[in-house]
PDB file of N, CA and C in Angstrom:
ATOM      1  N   UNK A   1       8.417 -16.271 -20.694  1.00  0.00           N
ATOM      2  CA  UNK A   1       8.844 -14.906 -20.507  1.00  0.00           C
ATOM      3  C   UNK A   1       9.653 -14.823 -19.219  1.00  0.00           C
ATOM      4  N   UNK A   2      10.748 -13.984 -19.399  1.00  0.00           N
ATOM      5  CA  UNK A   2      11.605 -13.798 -18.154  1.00  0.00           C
ATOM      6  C   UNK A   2      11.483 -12.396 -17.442  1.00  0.00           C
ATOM      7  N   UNK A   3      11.383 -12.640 -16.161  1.00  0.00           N
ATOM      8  CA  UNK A   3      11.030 -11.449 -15.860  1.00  0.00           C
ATOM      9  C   UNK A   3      12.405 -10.346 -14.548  1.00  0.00           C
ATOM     10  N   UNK A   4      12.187  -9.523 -15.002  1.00  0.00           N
ATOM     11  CA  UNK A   4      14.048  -9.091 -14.753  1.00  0.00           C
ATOM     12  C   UNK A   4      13.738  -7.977 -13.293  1.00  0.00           C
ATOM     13  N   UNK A   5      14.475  -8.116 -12.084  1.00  0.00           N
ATOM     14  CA  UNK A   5      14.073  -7.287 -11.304  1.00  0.00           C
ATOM     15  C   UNK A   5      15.282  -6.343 -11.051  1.00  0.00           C
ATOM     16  N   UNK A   6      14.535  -4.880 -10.783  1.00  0.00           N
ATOM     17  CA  UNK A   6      16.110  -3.921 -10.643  1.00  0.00           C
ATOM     18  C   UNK A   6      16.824  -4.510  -9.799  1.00  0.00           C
ATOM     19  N   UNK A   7      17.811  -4.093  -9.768  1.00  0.00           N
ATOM     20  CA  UNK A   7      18.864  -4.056  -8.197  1.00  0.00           C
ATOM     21  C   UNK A   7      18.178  -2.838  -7.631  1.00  0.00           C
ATOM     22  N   UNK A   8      18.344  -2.927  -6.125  1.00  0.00           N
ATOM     23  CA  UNK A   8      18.077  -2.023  -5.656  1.00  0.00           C
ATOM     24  C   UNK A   8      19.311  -0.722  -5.574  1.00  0.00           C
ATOM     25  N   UNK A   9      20.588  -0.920  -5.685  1.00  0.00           N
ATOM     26  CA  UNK A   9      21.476   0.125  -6.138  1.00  0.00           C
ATOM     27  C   UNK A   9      21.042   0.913  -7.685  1.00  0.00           C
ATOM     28  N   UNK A  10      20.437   0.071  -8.564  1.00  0.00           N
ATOM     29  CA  UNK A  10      20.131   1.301  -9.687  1.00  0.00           C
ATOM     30  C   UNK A  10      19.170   2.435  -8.853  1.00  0.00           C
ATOM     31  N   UNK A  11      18.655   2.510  -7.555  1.00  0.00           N
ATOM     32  CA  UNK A  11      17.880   3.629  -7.240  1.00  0.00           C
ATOM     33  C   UNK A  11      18.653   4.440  -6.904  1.00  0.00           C
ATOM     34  N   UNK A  12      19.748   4.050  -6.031  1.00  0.00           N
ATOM     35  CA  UNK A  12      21.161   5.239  -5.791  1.00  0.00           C
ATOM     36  C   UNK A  12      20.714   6.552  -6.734  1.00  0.00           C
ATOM     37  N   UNK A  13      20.569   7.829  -5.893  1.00  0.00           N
ATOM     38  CA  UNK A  13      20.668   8.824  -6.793  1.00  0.00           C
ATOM     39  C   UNK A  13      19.035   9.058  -7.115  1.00  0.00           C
ATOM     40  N   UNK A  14      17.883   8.939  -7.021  1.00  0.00           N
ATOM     41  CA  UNK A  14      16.907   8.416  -7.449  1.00  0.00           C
ATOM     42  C   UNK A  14      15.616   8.850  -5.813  1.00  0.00           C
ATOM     43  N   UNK A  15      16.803   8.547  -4.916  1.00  0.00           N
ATOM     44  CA  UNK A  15      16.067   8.040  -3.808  1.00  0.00           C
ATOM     45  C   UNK A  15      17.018   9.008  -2.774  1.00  0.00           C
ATOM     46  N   UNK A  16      16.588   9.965  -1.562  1.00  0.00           N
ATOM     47  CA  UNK A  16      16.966  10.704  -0.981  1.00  0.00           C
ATOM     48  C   UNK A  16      16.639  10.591   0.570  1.00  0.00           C
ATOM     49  N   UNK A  17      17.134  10.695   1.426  1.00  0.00           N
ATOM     50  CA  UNK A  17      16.946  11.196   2.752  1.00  0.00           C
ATOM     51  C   UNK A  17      16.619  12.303   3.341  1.00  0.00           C
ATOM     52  N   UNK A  18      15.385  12.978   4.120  1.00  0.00           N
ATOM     53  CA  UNK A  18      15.529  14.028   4.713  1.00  0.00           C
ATOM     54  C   UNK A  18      15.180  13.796   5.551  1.00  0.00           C
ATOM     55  N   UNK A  19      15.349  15.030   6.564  1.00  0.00           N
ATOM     56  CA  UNK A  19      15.312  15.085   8.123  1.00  0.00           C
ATOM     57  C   UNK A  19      14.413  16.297   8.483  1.00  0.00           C
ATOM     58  N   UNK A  20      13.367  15.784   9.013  1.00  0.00           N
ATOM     59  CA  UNK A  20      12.391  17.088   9.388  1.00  0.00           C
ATOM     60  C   UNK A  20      12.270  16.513  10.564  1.00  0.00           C
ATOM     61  N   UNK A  21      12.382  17.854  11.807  1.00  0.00           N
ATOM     62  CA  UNK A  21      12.367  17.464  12.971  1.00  0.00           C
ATOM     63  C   UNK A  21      13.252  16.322  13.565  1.00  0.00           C
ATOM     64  N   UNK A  22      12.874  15.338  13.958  1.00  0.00           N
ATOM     65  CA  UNK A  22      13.142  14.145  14.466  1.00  0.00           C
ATOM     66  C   UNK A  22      13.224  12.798  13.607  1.00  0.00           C
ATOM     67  N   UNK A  23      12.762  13.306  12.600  1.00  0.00           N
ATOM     68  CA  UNK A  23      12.394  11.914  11.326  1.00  0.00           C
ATOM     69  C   UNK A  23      13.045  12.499  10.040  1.00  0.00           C
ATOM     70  N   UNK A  24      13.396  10.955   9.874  1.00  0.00           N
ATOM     71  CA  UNK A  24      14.221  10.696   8.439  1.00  0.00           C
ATOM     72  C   UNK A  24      12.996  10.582   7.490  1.00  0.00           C
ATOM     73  N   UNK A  25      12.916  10.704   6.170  1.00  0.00           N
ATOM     74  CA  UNK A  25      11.881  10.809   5.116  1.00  0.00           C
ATOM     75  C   UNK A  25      12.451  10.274   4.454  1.00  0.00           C
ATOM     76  N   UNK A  26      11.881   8.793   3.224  1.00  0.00           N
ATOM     77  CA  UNK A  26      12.533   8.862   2.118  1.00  0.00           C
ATOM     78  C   UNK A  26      12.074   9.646   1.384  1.00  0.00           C
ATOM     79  N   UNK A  27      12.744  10.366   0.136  1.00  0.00           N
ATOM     80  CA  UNK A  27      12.240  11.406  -0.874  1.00  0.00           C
ATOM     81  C   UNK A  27      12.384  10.656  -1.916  1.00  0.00           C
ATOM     82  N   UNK A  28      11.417  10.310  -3.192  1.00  0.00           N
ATOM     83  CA  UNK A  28      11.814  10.003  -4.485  1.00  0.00           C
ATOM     84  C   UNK A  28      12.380  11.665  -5.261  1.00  0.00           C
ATOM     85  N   UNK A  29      12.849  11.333  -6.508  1.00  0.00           N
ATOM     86  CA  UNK A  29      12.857  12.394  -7.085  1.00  0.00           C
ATOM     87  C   UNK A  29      11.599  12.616  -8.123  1.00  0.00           C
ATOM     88  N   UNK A  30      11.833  13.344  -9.067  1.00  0.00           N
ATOM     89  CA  UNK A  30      10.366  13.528  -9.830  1.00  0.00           C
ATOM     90  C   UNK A  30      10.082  12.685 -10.647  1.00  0.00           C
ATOM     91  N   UNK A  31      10.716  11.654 -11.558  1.00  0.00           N
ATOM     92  CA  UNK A  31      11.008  10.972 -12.461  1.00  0.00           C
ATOM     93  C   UNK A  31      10.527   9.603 -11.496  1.00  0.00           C
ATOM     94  N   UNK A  32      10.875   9.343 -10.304  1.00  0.00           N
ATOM     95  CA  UNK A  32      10.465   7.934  -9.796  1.00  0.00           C
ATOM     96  C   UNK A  32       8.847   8.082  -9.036  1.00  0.00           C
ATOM     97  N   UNK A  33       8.777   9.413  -8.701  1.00  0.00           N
ATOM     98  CA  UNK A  33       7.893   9.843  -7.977  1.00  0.00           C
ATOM     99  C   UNK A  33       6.358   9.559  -8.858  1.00  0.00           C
ATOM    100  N   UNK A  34       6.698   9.847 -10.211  1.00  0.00           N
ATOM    101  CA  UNK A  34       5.529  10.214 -11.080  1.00  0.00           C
ATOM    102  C   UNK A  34       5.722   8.580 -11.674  1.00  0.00           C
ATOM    103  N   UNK A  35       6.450   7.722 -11.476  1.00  0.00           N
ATOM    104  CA  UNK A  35       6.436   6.293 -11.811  1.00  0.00           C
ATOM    105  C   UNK A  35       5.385   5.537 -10.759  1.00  0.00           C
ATOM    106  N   UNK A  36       5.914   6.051  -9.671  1.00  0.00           N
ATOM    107  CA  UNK A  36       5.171   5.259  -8.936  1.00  0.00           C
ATOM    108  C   UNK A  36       3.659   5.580  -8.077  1.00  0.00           C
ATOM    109  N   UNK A  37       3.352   6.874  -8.435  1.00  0.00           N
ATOM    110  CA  UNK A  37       2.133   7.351  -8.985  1.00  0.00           C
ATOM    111  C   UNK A  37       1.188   7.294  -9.686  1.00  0.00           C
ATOM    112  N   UNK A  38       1.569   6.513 -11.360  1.00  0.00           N
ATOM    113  CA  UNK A  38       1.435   5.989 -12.379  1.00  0.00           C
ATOM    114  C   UNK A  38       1.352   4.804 -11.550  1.00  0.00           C
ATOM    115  N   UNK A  39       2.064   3.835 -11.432  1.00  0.00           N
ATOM    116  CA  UNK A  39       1.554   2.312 -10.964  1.00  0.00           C
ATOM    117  C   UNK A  39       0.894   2.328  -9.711  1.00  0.00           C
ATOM    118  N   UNK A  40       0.412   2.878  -8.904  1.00  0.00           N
ATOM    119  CA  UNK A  40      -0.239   3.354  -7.531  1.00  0.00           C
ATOM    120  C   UNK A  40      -1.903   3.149  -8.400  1.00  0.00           C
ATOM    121  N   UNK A  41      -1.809   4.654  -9.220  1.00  0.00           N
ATOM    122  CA  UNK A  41      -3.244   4.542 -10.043  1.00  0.00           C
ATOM    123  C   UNK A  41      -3.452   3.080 -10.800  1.00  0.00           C
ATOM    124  N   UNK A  42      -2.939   2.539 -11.605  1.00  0.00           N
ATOM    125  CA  UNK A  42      -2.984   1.166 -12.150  1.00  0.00           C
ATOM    126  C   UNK A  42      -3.468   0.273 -11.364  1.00  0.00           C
ATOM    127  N   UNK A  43      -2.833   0.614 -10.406  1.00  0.00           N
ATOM    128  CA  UNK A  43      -2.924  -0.459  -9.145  1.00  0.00           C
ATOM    129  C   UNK A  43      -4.442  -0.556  -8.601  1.00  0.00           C
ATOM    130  N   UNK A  44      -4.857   0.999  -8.648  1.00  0.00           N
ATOM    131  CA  UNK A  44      -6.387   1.139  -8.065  1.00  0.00           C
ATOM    132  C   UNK A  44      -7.593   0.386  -9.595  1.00  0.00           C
ATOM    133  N   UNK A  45      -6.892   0.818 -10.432  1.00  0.00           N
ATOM    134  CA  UNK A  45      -7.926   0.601 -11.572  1.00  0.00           C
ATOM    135  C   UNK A  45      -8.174  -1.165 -11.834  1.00  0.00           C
ATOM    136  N   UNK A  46      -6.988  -2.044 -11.194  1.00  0.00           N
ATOM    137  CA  UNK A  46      -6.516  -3.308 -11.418  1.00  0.00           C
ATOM    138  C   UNK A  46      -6.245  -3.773 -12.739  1.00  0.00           C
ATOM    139  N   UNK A  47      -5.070  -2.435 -13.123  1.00  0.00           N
ATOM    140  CA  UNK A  47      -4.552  -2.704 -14.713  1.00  0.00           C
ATOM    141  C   UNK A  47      -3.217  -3.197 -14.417  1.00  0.00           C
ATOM    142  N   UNK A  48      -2.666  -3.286 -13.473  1.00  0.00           N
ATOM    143  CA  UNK A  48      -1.236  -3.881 -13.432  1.00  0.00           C
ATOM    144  C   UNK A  48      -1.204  -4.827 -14.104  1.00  0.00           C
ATOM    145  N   UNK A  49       0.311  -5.077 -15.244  1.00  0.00           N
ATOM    146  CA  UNK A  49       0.481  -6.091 -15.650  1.00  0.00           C
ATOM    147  C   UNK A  49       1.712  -7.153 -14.528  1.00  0.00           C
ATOM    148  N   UNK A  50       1.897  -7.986 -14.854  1.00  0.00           N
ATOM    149  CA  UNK A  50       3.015  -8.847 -13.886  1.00  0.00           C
ATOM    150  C   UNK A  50       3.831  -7.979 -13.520  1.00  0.00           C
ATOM    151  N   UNK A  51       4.603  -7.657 -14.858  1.00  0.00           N
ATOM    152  CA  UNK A  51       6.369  -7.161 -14.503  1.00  0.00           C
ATOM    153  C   UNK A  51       5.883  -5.441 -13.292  1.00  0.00           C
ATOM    154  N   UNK A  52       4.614  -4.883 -13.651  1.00  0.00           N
ATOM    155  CA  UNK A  52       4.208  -3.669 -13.174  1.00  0.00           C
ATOM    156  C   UNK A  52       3.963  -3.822 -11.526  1.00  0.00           C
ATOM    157  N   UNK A  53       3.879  -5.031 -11.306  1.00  0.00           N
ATOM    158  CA  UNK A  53       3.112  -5.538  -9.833  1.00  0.00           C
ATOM    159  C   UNK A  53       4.089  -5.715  -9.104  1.00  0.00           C
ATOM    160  N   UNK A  54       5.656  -6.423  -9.761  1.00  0.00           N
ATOM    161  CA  UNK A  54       7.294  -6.927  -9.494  1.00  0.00           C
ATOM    162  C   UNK A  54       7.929  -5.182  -9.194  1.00  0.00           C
ATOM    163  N   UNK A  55       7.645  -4.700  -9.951  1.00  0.00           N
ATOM    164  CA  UNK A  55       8.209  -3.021  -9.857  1.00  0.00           C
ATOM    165  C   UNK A  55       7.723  -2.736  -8.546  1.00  0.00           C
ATOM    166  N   UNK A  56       6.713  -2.362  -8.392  1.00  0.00           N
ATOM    167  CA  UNK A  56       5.796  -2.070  -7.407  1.00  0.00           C
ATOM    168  C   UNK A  56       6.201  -2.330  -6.041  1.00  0.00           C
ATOM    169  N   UNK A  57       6.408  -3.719  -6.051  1.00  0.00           N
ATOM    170  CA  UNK A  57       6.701  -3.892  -4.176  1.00  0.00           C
ATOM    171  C   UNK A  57       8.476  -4.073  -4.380  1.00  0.00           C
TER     172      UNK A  57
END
């Protein structure tokens, strides 16, 4: 099995900057936000599969 990793440019658009106060924030949007929420919980339950663990970091 081959296992395929994004580019990090498919997040372009995905992934945001803000500025509160003195600090930059990254922001996901809702769609990556609730992805990686979803594999966060997986993560606690120790259901990650491979390709889910490669996403992840």
């Amino acid at each position: 099995m081959m296992t395929l990793i994004s580019r990090p440019s498919c997040l372009i658009g995905s992934i945001r900057i803000e500025k509160i106060d003195k600090f930059h924030l990254f922001k996901f949007n809702d769609e990556l936000q609730a992805r990686m929420e979803e594999l966060l919980e997986r993560k606690k339950l120790d259901l990650l599969t491979l390709e889910e663990v490669i996403e992840l970091e």
